[in-house]
Every structure is written in C-alpha cells, then in structure tokens.
Protein backbone atom coordinates (compact mmCIF):
# COMPACT_ATOMS: atom_id res chain seq x y z
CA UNK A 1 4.72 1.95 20.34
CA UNK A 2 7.82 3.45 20.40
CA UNK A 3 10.08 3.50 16.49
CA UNK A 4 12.76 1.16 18.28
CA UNK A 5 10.21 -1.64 18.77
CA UNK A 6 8.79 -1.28 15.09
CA UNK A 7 12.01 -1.78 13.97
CA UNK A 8 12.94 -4.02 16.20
CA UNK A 9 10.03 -5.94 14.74
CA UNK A 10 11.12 -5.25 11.35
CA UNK A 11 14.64 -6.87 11.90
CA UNK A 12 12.70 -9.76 13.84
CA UNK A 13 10.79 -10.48 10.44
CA UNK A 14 14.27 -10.26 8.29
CA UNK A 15 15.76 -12.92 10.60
CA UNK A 16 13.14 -15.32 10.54
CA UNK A 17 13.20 -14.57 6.30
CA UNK A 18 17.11 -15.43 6.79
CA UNK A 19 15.78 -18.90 8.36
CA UNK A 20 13.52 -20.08 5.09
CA UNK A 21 10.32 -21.55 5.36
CA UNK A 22 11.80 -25.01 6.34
CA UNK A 23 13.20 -23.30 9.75
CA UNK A 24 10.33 -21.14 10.89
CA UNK A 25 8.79 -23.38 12.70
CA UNK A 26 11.49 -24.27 15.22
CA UNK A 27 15.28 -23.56 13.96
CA UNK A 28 17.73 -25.17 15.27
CA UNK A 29 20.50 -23.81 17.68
CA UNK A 30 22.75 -23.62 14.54
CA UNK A 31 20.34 -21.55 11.94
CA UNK A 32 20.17 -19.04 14.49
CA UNK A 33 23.72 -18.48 15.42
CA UNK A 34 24.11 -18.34 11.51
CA UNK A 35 21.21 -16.11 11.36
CA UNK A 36 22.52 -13.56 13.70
CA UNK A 37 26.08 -13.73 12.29
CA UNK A 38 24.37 -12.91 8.86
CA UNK A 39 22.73 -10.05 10.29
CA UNK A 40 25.47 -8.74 12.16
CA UNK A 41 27.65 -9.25 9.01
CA UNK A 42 24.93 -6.68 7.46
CA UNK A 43 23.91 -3.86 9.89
CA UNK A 44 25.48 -1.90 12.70
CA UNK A 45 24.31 -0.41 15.61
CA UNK A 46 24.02 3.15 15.23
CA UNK A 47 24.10 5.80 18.38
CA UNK A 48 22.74 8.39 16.96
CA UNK A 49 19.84 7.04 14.82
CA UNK A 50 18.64 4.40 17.79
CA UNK A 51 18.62 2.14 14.66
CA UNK A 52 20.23 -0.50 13.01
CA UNK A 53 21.92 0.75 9.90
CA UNK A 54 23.07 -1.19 6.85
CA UNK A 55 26.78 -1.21 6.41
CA UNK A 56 28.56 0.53 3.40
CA UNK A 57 28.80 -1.25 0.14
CA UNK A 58 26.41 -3.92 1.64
CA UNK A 59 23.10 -4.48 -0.76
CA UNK A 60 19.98 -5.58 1.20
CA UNK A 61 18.78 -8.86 0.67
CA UNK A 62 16.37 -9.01 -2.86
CA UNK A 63 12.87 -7.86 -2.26
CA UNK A 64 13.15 -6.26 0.91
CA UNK A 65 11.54 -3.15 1.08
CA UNK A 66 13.58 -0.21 3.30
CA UNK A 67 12.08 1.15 6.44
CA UNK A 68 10.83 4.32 4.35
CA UNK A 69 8.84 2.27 1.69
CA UNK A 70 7.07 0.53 4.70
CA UNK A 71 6.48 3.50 6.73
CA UNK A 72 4.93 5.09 3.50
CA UNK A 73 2.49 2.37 3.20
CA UNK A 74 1.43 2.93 6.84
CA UNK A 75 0.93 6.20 6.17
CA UNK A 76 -1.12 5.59 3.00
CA UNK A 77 -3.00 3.55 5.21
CA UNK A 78 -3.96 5.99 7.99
CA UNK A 79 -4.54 8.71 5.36
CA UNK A 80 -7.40 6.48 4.14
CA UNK A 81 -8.77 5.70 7.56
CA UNK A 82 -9.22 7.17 10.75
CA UNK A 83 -9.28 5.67 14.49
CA UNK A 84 -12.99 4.73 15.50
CA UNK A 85 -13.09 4.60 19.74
CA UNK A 86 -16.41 3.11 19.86
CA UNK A 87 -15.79 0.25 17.19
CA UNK A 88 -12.13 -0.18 18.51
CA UNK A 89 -10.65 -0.42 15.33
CA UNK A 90 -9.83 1.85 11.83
CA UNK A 91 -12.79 2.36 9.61
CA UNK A 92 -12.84 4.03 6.11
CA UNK A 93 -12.95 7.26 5.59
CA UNK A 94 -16.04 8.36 4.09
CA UNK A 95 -16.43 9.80 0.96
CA UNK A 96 -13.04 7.92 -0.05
CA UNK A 97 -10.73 10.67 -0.35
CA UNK A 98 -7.42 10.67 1.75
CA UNK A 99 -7.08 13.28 4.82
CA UNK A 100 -4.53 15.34 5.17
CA UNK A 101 -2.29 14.20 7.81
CA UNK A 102 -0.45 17.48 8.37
CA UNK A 103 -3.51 18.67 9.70
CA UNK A 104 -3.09 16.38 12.67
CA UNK A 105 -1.74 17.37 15.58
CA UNK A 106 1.47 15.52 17.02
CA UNK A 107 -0.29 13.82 19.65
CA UNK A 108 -3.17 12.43 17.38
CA UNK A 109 -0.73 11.34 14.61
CA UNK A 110 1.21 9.30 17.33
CA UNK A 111 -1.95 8.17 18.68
CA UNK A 112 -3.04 6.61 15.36
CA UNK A 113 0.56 5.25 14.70
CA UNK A 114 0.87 3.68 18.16
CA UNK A 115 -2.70 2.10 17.57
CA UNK A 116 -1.70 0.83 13.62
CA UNK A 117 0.90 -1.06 14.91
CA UNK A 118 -0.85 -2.76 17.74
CA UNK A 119 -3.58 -3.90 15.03
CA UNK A 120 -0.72 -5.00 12.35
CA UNK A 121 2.72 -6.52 11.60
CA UNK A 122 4.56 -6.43 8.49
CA UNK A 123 5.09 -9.34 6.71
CA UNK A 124 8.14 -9.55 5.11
CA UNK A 125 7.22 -12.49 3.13
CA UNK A 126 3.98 -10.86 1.40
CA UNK A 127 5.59 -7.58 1.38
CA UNK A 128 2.68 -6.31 2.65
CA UNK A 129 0.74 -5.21 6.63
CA UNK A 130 -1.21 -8.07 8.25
CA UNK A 131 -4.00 -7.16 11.15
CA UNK A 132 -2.86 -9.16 13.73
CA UNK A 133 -5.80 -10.89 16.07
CA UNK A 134 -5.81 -8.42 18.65
C-alpha cells in the first residue's frame, strides 16, 4: 500500500475524530462541510512531500499522535514479528528478541509494510493499531 493511502487513512480517522462519537454513525451534510473546513483550516497540501502538512503556528488537535510516532509503532511491531505465508498472517518471533530490520532488504521491508497495513488500521480513538477482519 502505497504512503499516500496510509495517510490518507490517517486523515480519514482525524475527520471522523473531528465528528465526535454522536456523528460517526451517519453525520449530517453540515458536520461534514464543517469537518472539512476544520481540516482545511489545519493542513495544506504539500507538492513536494505528497502529504498533507500542518500549517505554521497551528497545534494539532490534543492527543493525536504525529505520523512518526505511529509509523514507529508499526515498526516496533514488525521488528517483533515476521510475515508467515503459510498461516497468512504475522506470528511472533521466536525466542522474543526484536530483528533487525536493516538487515532487510528493500523489497522485503515493503513487503511486510504493504501486508501490516492490509491486516490493521489505526485507531485514532485508542491511540493504538487494530487488525482489521481481513
């Protein structure tokens, strides 16, 4: 999955935190318009990072982690487990101590990224990555 969709996930999951738990079921036509002119009154588009980037002097919402914190906790993640084909899915590593993920190549660490994010989504809510039923 390529960075742009992870964040575009990301972003996806601060909106719907914008809406409050009384809107996340269906929001009206109105929370969203407000939602989007929120986030637009946050972020801006940048060329040259493919990303959207918080504007100067504006302080994230409280709680929210930034994009490093989460990718760090991926990472922490797939240091601690490793890809299994014929189980489909990430088992622990054994012995319980964390691989070095230099030692992948580029192909296998995008390999493992691509299939982390297919199995989870961050929730914003929990602060935390959820396996998704996949």
């Amino acid at each position: 999955m390529k960075t742009s969709q992870t964040v575009s996930l990301l972003f996806a999951s601060l909106l719907i935190s914008f809406a409050g738990a009384g809107h996340a079921q269906s929001p009206s036509r109105e929370m969203v318009k407000m939602d989007r002119a929120t986030f637009l009154s946050m972020y801006n588009w940048s060329e040259t990072a493919s990303n959207w980037v918080l504007k100067s002097g504006m302080i994230p919402p409280a709680g929210l982690k930034s994009r490093e914190e989460i990718i760090m906790m991926r990472d922490e993640f797939l240091s601690m487990n490793v890809w299994s084909e014929t189980m489909s899915d990430f088992v622990p590593i054994k012995g319980g101590k964390p691989r070095d993920m230099s030692t992948l190549t580029r192909e296998q660490s995008r390999f493992e990224a691509s299939m982390f994010n297919m199995m989870f989504r961050y929730d914003e809510a929990n602060s935390k990555w959820i396996k998704t039923m996949r």
